[in-house]
C-alpha atoms as a PDB file:
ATOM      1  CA  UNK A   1      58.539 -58.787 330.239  1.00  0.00           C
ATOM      2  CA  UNK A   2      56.887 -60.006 333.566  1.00  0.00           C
ATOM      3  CA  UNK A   3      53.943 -58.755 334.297  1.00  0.00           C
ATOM      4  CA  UNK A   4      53.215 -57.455 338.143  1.00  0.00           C
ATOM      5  CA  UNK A   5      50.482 -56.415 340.062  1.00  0.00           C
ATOM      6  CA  UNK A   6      50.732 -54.469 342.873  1.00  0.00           C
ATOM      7  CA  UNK A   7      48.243 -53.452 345.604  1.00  0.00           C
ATOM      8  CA  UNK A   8      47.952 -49.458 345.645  1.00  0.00           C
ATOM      9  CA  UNK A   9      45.468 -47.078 347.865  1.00  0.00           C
ATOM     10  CA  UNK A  10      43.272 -46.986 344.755  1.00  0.00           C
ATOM     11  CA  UNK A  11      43.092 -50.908 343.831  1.00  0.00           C
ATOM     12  CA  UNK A  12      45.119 -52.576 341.923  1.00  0.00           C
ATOM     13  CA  UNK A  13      48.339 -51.295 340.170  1.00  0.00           C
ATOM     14  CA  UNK A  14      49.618 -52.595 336.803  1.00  0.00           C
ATOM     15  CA  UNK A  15      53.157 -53.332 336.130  1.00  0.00           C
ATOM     16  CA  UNK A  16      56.462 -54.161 334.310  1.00  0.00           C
ATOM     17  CA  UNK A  17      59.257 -55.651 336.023  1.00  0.00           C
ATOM     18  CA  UNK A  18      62.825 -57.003 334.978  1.00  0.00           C
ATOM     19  CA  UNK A  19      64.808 -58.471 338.033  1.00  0.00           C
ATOM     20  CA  UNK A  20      68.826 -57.925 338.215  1.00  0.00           C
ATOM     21  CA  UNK A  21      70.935 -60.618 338.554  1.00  0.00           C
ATOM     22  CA  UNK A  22      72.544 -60.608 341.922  1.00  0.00           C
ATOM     23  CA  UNK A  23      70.547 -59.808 345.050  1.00  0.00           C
ATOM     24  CA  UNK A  24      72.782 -56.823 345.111  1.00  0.00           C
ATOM     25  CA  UNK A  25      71.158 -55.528 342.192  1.00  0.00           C
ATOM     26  CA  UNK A  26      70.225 -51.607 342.178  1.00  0.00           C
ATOM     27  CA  UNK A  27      66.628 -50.561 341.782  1.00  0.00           C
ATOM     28  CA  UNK A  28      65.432 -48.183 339.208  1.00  0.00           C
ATOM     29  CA  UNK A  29      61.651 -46.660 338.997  1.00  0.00           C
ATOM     30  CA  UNK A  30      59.701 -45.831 335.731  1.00  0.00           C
ATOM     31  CA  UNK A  31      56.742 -43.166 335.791  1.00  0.00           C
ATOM     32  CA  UNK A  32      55.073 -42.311 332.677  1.00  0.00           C
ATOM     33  CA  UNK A  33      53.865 -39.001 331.093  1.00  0.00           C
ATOM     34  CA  UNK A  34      49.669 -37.110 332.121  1.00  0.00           C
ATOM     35  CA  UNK A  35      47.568 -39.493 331.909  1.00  0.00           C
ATOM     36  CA  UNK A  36      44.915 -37.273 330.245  1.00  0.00           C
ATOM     37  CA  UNK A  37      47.065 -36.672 327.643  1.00  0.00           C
ATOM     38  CA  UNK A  38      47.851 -40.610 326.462  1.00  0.00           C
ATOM     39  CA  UNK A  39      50.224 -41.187 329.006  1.00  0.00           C
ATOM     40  CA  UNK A  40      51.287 -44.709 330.281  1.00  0.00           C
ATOM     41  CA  UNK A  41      53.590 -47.089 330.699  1.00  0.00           C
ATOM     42  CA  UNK A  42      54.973 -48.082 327.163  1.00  0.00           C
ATOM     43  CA  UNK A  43      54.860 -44.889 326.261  1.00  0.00           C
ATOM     44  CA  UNK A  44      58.633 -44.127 323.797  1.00  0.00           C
ATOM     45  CA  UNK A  45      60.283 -42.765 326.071  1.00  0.00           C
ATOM     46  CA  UNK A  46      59.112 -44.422 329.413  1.00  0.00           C
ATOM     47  CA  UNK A  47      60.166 -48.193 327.825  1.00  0.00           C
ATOM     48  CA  UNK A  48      63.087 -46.117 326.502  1.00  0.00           C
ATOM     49  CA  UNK A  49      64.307 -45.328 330.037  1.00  0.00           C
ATOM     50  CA  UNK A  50      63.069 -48.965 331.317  1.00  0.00           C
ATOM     51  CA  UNK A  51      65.391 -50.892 328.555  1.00  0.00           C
ATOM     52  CA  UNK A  52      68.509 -47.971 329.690  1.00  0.00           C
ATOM     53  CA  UNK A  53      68.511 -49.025 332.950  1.00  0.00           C
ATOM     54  CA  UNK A  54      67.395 -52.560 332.861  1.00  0.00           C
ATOM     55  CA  UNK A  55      70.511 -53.306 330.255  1.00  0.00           C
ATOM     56  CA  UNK A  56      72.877 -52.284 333.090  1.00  0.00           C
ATOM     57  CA  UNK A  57      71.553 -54.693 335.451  1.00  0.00           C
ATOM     58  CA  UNK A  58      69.161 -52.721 337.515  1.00  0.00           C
ATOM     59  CA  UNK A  59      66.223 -54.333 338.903  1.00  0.00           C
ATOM     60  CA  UNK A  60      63.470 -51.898 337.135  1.00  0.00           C
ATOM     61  CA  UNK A  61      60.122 -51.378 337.382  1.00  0.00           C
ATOM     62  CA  UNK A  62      57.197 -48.993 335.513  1.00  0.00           C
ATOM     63  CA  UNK A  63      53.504 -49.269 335.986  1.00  0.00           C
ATOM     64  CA  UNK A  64      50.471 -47.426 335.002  1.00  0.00           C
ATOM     65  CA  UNK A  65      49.319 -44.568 337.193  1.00  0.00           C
ATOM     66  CA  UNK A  66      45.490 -45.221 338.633  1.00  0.00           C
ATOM     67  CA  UNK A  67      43.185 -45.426 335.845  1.00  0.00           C
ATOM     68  CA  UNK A  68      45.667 -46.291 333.182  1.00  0.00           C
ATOM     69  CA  UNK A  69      45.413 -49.524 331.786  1.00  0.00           C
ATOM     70  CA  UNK A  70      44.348 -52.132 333.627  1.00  0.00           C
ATOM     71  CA  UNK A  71      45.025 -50.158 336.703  1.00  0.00           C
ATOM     72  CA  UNK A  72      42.155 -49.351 339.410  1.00  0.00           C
ATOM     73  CA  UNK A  73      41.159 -45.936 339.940  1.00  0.00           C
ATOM     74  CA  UNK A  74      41.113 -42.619 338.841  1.00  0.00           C
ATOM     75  CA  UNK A  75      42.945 -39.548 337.500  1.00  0.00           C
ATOM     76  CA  UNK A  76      43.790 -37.623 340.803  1.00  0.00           C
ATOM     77  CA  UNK A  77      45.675 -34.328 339.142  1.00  0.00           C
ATOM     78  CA  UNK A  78      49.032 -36.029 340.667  1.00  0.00           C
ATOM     79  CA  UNK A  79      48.108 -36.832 344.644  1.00  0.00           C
ATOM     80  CA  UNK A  80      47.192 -40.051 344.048  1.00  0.00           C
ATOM     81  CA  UNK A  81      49.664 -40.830 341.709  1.00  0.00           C
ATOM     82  CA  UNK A  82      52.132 -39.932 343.729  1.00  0.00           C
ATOM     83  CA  UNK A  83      50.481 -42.291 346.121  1.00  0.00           C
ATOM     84  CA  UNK A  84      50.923 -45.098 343.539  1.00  0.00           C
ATOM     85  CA  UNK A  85      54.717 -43.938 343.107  1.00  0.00           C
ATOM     86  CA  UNK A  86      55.247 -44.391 346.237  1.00  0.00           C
ATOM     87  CA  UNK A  87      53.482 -47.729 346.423  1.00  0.00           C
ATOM     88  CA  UNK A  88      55.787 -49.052 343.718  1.00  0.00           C
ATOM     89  CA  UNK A  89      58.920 -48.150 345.539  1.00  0.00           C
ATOM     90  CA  UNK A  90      57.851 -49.781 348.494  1.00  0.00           C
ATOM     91  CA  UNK A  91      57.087 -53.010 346.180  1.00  0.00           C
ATOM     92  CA  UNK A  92      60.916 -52.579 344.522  1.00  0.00           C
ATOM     93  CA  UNK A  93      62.216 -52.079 348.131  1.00  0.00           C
ATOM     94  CA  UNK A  94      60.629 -54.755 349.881  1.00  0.00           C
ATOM     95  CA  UNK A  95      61.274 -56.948 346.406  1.00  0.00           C
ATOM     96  CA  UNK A  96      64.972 -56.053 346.318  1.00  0.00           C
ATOM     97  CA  UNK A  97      66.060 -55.588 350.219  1.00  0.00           C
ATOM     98  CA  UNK A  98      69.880 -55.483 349.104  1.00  0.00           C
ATOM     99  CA  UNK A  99      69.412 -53.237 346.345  1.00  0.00           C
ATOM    100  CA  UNK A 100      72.862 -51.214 346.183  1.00  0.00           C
ATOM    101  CA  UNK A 101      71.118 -48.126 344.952  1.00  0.00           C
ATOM    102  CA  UNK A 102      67.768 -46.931 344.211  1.00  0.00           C
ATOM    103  CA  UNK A 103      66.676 -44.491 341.485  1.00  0.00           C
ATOM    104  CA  UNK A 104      63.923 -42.541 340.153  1.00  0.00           C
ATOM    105  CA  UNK A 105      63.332 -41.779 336.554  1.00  0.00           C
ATOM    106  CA  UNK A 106      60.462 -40.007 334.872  1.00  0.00           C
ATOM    107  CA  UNK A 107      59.179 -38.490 331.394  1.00  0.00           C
ATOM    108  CA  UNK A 108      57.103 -34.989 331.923  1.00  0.00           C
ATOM    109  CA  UNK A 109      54.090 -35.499 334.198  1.00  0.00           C
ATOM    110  CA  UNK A 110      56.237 -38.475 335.346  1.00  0.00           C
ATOM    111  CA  UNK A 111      59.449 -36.438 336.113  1.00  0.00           C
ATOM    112  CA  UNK A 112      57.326 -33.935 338.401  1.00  0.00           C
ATOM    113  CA  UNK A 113      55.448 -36.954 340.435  1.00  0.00           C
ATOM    114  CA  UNK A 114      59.442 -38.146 340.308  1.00  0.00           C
ATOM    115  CA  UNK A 115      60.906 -35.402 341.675  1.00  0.00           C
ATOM    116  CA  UNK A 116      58.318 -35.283 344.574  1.00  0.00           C
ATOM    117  CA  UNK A 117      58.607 -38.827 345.565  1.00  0.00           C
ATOM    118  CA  UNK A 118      62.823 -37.706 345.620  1.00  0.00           C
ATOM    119  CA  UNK A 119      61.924 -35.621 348.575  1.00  0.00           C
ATOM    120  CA  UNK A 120      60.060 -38.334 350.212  1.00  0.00           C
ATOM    121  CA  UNK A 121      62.624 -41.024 349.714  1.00  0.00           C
ATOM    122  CA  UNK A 122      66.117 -39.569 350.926  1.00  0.00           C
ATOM    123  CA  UNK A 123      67.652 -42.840 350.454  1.00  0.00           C
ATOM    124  CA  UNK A 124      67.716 -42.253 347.148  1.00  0.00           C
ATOM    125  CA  UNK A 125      70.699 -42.250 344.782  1.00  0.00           C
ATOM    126  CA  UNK A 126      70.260 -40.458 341.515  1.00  0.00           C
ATOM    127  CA  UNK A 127      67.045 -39.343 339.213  1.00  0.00           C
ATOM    128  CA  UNK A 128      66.356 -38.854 335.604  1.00  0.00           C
ATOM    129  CA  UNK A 129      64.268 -36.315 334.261  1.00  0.00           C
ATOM    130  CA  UNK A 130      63.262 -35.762 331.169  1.00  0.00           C
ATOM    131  CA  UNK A 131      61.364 -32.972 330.202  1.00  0.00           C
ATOM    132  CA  UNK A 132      60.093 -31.778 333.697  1.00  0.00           C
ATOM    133  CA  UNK A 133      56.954 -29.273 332.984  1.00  0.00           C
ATOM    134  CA  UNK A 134      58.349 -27.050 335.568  1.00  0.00           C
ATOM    135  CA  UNK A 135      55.870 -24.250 333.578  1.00  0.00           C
ATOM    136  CA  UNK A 136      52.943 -25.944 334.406  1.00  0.00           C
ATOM    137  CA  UNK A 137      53.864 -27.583 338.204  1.00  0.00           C
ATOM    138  CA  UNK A 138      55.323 -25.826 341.024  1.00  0.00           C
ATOM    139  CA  UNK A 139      58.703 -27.234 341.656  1.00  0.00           C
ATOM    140  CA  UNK A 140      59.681 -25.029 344.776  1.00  0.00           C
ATOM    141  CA  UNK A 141      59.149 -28.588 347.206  1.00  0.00           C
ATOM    142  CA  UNK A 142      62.871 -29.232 346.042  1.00  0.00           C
ATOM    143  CA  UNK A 143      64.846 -27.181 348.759  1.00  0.00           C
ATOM    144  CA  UNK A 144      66.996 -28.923 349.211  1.00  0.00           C
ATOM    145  CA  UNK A 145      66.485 -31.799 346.826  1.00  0.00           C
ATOM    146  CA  UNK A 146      68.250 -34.441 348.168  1.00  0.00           C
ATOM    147  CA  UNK A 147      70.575 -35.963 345.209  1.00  0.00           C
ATOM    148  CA  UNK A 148      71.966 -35.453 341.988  1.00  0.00           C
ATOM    149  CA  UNK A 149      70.924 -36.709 338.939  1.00  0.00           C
ATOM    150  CA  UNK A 150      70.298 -35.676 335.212  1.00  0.00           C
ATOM    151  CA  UNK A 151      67.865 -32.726 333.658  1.00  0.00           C
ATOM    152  CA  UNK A 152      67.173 -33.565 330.132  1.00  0.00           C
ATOM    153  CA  UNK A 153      65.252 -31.009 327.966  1.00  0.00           C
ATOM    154  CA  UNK A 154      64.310 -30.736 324.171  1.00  0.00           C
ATOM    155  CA  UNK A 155      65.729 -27.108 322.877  1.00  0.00           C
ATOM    156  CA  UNK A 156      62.432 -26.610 320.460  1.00  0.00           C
ATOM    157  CA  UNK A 157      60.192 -27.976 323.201  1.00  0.00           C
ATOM    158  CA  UNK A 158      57.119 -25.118 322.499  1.00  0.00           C
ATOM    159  CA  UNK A 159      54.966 -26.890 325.545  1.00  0.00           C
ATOM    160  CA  UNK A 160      57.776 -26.193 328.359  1.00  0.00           C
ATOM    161  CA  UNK A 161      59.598 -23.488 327.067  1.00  0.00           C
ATOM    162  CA  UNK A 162      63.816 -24.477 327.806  1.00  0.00           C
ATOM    163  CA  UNK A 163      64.038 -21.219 329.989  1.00  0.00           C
ATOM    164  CA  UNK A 164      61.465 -22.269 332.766  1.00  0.00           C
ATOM    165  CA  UNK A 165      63.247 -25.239 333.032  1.00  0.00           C
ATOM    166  CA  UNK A 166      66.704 -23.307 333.308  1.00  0.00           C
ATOM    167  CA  UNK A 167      65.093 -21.122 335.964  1.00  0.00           C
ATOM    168  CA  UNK A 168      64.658 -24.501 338.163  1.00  0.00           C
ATOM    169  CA  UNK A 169      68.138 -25.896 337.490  1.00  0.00           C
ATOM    170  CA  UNK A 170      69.751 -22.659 338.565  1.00  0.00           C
ATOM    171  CA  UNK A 171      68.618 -22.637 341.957  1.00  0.00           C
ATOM    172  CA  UNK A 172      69.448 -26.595 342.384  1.00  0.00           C
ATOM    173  CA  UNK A 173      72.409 -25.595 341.180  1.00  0.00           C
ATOM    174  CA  UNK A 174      73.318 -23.310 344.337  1.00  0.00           C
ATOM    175  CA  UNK A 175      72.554 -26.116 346.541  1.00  0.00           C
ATOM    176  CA  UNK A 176      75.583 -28.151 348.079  1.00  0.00           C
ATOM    177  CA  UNK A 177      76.487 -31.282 348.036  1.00  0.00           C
ATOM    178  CA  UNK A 178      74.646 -32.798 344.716  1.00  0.00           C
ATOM    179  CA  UNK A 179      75.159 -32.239 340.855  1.00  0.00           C
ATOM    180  CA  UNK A 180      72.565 -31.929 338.923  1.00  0.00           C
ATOM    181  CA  UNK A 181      73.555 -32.443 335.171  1.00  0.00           C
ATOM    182  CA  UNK A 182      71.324 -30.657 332.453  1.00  0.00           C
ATOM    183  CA  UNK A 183      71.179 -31.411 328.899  1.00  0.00           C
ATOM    184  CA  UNK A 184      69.308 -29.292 326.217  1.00  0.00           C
ATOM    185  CA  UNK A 185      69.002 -31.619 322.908  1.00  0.00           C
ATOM    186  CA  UNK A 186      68.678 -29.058 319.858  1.00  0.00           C
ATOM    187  CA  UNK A 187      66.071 -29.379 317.713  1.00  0.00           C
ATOM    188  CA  UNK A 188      63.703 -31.479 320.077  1.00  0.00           C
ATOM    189  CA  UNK A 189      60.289 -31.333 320.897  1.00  0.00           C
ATOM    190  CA  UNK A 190      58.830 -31.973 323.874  1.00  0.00           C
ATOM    191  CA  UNK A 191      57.442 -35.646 322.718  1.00  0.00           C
ATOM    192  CA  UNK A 192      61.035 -36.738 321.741  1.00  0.00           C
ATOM    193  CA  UNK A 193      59.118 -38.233 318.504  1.00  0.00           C
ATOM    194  CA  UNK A 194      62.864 -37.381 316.191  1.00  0.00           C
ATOM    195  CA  UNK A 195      65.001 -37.564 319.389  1.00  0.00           C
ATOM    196  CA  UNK A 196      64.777 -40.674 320.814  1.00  0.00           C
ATOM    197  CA  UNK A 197      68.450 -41.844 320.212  1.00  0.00           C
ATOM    198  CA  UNK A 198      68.900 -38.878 321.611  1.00  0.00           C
ATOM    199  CA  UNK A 199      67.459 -40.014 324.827  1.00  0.00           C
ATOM    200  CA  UNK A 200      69.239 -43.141 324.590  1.00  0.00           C
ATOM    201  CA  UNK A 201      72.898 -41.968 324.388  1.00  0.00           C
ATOM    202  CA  UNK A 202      72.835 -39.164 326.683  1.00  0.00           C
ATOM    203  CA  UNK A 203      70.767 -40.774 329.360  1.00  0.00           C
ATOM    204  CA  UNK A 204      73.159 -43.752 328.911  1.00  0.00           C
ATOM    205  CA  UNK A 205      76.206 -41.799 328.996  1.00  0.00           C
ATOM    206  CA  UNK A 206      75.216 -40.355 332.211  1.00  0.00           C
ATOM    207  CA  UNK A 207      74.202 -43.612 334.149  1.00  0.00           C
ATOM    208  CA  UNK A 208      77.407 -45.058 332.777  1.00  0.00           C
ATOM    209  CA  UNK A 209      79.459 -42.094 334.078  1.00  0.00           C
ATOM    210  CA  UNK A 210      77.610 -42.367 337.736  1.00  0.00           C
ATOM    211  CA  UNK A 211      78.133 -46.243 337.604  1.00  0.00           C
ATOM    212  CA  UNK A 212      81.717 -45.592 337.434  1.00  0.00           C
ATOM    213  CA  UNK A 213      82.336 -43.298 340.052  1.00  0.00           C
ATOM    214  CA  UNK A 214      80.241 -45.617 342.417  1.00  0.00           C
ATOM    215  CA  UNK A 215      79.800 -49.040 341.175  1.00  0.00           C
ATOM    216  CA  UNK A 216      76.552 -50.915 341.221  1.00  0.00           C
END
């Protein structure tokens, strides 16, 4: 897998990339779980969601948050990393100019930095995310989030409970205009240790069924 590195507001920013093969190509983003708590890029499920979307011919891309890895920096309790989010969307972009669609995907810590940079980037088509710690993050920013996507949540996750996340759902569920799937997998945790098929089919189901109805 190519190796990229990017220039971010905290140094330099180490990445993953897999082009598409037509300039047309849609863009998909990566961002990995707290980095305090082993988080980073080839994490499971992160390279999980890299392979899903890279094996339907997106041009994807997943990097280490600041002071992961080989990347400069230093923890910044999710301002900074947002920072470097939005650093690495510029780089897909700018990278892929004819991109068809552009999407945002992210495991826990990763789906809340996700969700933000969402709001930020209205130009964008559809999100993943998996496991969003809606307990522990406030997730009010997302009036009105700006486009459907996929909530995917284990149902014997004991670190965000399945109702909190339900509680977030509901309300983007009274807003018009977007969809916003959610999927509770029985039986898994929130590390998806067990469940990883589980991510694969259902998160692939979905981007199949979206590819469909609007073809990349």
């Amino acid at each position: 897998m190519p190796e990229v590195v990017l220039t971010g507001a905290a140094g330099r920013i180490e990445g993953r990339y897999s082009a598409g093969k037509s300039e047309t190509a849609p863009i998909a983003l990566i961002l990995h779980p707290h980095p305090r708590a082993g988080g980073q890029m080839n994490h499971p499920v992160a390279v999980q969601l890299f392979h899903l979307f890279m094996k339907r011919g997106f041009s994807t891309l997943r990097f280490n948050f600041r002071g992961v890895g080989r990347s400069q920096g230093e923890f910044d309790s999710g301002i900074g990393e947002l920072a470097d989010a939005a650093t690495a969307l510029d780089w897909l972009q700018t990278t892929n100019p004819a991109a068809s669609q552009c999407w945002v995907a992210g495991y826990s810590f990763g789906a809340w930095v996700g969700m933000q940079l969402l709001m930020r980037r209205p130009e964008t088509d559809g999100f993943i995310s998996v496991s969003p710690p809606t307990n522990m993050y406030d997730f009010s920013f997302l009036a009105p989030c700006p486009a459907s996507g996929l909530i995917l949540h284990g149902g014997a996750d004991t670190v965000v409970p399945p109702i909190e996340v339900e509680r977030v759902v509901s309300k983007l569920r009274t807003q018009k205009g977007i969809v916003i799937d959610h999927e509770v997998i029985e039986g898994a945790t929130h590390f998806w240790a067990e469940n990883l098929p589980d991510v694969e089919q259902r998160v692939g189901t979905y981007l199949d069924k979206r590819i469909e109805a609007d073809p990349i």
